[in-house]
C-alpha atoms as a PDB file:
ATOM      1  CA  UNK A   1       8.459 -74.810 -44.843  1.00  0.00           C
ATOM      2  CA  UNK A   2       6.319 -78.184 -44.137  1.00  0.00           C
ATOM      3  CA  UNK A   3       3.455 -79.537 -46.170  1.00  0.00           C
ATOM      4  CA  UNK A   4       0.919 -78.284 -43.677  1.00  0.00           C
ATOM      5  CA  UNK A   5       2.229 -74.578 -44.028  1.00  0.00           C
ATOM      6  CA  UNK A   6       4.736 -74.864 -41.042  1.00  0.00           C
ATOM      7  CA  UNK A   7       8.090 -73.515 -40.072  1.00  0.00           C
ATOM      8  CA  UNK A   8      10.496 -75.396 -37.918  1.00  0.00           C
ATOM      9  CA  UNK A   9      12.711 -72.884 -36.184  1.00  0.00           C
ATOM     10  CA  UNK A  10      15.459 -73.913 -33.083  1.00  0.00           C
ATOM     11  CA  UNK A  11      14.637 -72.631 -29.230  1.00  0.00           C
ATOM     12  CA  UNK A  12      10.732 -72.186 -30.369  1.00  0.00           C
ATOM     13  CA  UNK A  13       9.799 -75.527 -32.304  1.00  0.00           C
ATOM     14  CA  UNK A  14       7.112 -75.466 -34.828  1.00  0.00           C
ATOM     15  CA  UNK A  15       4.840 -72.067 -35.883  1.00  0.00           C
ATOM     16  CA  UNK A  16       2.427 -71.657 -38.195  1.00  0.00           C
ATOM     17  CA  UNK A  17       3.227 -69.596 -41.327  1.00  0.00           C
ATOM     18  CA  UNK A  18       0.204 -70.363 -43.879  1.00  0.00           C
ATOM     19  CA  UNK A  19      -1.792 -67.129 -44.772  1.00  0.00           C
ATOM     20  CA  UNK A  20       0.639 -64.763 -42.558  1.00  0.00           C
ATOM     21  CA  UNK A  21       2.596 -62.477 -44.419  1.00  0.00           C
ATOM     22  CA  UNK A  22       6.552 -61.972 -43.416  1.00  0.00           C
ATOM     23  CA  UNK A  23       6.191 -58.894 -41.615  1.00  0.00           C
ATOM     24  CA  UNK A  24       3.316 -60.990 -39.660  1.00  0.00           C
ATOM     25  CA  UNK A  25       5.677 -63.920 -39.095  1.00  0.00           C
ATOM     26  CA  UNK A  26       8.748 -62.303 -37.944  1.00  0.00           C
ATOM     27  CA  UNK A  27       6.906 -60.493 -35.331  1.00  0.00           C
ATOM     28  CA  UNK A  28       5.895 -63.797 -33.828  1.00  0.00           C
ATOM     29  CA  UNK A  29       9.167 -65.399 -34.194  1.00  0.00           C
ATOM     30  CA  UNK A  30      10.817 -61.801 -32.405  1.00  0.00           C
ATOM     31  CA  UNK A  31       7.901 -62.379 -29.872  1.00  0.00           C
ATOM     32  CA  UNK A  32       8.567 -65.865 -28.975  1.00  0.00           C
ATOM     33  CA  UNK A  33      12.454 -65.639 -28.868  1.00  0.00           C
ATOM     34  CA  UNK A  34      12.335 -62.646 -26.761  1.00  0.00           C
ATOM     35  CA  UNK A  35       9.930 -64.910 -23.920  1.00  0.00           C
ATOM     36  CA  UNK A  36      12.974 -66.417 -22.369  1.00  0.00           C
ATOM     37  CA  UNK A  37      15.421 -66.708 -24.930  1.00  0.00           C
ATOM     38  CA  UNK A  38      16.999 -63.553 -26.154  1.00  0.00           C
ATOM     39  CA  UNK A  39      16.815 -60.103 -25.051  1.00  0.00           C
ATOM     40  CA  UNK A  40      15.552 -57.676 -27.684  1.00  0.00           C
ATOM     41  CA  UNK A  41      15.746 -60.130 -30.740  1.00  0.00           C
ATOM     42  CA  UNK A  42      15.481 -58.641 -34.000  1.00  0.00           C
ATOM     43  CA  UNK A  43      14.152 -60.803 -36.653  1.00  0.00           C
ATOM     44  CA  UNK A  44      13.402 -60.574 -40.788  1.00  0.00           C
ATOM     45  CA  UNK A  45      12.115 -63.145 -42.570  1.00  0.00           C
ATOM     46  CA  UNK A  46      12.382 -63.080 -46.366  1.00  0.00           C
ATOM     47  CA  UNK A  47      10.862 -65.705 -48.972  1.00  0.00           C
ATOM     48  CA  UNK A  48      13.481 -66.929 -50.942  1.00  0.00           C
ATOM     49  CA  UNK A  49      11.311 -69.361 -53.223  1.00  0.00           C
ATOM     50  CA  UNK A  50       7.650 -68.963 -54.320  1.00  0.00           C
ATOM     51  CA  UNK A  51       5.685 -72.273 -55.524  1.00  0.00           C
ATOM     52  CA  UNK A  52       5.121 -71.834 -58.779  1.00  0.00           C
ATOM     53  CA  UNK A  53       1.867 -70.943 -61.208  1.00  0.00           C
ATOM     54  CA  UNK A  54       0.439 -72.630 -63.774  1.00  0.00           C
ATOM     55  CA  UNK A  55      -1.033 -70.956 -67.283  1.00  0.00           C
ATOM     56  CA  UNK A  56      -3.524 -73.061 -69.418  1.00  0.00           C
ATOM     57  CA  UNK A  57      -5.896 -72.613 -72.362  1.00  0.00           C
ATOM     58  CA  UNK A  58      -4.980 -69.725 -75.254  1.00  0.00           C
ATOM     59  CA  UNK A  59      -2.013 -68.853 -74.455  1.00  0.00           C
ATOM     60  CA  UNK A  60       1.196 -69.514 -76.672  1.00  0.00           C
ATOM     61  CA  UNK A  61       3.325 -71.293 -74.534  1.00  0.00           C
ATOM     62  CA  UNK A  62       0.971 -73.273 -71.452  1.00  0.00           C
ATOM     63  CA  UNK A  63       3.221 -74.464 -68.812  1.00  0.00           C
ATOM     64  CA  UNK A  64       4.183 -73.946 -65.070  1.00  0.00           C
ATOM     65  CA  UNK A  65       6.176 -70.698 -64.256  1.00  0.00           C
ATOM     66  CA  UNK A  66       8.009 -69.615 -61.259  1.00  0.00           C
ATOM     67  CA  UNK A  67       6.506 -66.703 -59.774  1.00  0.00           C
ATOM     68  CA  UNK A  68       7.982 -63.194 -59.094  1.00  0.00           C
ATOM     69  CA  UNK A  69       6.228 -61.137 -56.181  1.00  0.00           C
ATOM     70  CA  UNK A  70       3.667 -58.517 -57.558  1.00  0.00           C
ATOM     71  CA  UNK A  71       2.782 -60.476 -60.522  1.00  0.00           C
ATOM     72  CA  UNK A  72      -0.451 -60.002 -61.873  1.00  0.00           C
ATOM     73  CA  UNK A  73      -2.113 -62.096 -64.805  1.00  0.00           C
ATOM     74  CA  UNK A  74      -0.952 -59.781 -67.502  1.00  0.00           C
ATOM     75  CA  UNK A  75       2.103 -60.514 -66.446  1.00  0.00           C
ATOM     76  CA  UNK A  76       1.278 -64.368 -66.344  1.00  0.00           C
ATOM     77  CA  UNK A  77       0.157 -64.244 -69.739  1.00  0.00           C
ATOM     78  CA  UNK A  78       3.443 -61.938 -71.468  1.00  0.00           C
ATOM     79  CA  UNK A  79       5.508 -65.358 -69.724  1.00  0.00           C
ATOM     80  CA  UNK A  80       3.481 -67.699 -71.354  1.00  0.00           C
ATOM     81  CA  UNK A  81       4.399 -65.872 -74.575  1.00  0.00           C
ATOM     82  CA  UNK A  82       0.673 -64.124 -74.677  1.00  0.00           C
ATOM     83  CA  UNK A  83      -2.791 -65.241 -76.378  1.00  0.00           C
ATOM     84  CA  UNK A  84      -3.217 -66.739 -79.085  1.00  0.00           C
ATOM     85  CA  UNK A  85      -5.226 -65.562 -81.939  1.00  0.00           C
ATOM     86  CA  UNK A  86      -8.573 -67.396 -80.332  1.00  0.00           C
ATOM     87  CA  UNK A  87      -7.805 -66.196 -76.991  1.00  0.00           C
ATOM     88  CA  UNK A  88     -10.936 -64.630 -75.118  1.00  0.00           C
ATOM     89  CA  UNK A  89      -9.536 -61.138 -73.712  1.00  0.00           C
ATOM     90  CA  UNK A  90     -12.260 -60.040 -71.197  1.00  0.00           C
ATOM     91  CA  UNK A  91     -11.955 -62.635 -68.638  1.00  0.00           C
ATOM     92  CA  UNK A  92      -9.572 -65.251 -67.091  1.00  0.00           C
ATOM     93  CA  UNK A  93     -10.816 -68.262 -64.581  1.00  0.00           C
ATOM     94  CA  UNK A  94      -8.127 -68.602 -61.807  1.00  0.00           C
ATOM     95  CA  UNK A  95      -8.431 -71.365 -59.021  1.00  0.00           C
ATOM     96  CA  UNK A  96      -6.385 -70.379 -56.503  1.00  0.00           C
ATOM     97  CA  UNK A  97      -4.388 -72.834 -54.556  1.00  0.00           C
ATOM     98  CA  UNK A  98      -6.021 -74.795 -51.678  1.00  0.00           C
ATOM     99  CA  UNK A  99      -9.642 -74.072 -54.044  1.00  0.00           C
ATOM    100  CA  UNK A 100     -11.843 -76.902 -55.021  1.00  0.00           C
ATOM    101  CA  UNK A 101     -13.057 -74.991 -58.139  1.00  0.00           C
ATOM    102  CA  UNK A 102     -12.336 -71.919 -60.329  1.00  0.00           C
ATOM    103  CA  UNK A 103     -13.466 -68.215 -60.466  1.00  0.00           C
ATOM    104  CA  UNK A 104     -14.235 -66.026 -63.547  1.00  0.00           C
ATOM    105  CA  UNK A 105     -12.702 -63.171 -63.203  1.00  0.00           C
ATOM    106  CA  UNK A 106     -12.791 -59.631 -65.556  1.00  0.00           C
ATOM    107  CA  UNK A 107      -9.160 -59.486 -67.204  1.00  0.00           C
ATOM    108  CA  UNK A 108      -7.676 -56.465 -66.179  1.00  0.00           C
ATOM    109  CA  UNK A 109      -4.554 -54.784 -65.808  1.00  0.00           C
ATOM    110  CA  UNK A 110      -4.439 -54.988 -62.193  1.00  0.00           C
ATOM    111  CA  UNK A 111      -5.397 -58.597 -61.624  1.00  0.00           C
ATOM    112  CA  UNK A 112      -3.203 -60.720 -59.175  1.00  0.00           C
ATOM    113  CA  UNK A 113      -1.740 -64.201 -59.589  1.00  0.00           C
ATOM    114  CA  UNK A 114      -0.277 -65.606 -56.116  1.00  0.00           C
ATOM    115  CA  UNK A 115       1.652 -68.673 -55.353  1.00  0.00           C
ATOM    116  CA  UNK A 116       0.096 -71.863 -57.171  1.00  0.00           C
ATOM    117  CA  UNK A 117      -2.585 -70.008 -58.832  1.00  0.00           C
ATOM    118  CA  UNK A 118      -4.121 -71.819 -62.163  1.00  0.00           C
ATOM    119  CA  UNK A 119      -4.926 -69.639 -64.645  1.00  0.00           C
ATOM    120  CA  UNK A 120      -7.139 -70.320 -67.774  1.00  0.00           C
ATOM    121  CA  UNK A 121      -7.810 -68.594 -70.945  1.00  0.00           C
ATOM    122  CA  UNK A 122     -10.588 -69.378 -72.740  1.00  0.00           C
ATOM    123  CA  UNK A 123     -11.574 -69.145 -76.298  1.00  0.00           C
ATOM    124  CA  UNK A 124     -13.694 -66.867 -78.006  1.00  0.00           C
ATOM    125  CA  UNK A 125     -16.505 -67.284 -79.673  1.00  0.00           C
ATOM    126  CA  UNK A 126     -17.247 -65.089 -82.926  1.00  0.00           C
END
C-alpha cells in the first residue's frame, strides 16, 4: 500500500484503499477486472500487516505495539503491561491517526483502538 492510502494492482493500475474495508475493496478490484479483463473474477483481499499503535502516560511498559484486529484499549493497556499505581481508570485520550488533536474518551470495556491510534493514560488526582 502507498503513502497516500493506495494500492497498485496489474491490468487496473492504481485504486484507492484508505477508509474502505476489504470486503469493500475486493468488490472493486472483482468489478474492475471483470470490465474487460476476466470473466467472473473472484477476488479476497486480506491485510496481512496493520501499522502499529502507540500507548503513553500510566501505563507500565509505554511503547509502540503491533496491532491485532478487534483490539480494544483494554486490550492496549494488558500489552503495555497495565496501569500503574497513578493511572486514572475512567478515561483514556486517543488521537486517532490522520487527527490533529486528541479525544477524551470514557474507559470502557468495549473501547476500540485501530491502526496508528495514540493512546494516553493520565494520572489521577487524589
Amino acid at each position: 500500500m502507498g503513502s497516500e492510502g493506495t494500492v497498485s494492482l496489474p491490468l487496473i493500475g492504481e485504486i484507492v484503499a484508505k477508509d474502505k474495508s476489504s470486503q469493500q475493496l475486493a468488490n472493486e478490484v472483482q468489478a474492475l477486472l471483470a470490465d474487460g479483463y476476466l470473466r467472473e473474477p473472484k477476488v479476497s483481499i486480506e491485510v496481512s500487516a496493520y501499522r502499529p499503535f502507540f500507548i503513553l502516560g500510566e501505563v507500565k511498559s509505554p511503547g509502540q505495539y503491533p496491532y491485532a484486529g478487534g483490539m480494544t484499549v483494554m486490550n492496549a493497556i494488558a500489552t503495555a503491561q497495565g496501569f500503574t499505581p497513578r493511572a486514572e481508570r475512567k478515561v483514556a485520550f486517543i488521537r486517532r491517526a490522520g487527527a490533529a488533536s486528541e479525544i477524551t474518551l470514557k474507559l470502557t470495556p468495549d473501547l476500540r483502538v485501530y491502526p496508528g491510534d495514540t493512546i494516553r493514560l493520565g494520572e489521577r488526582y487524589f
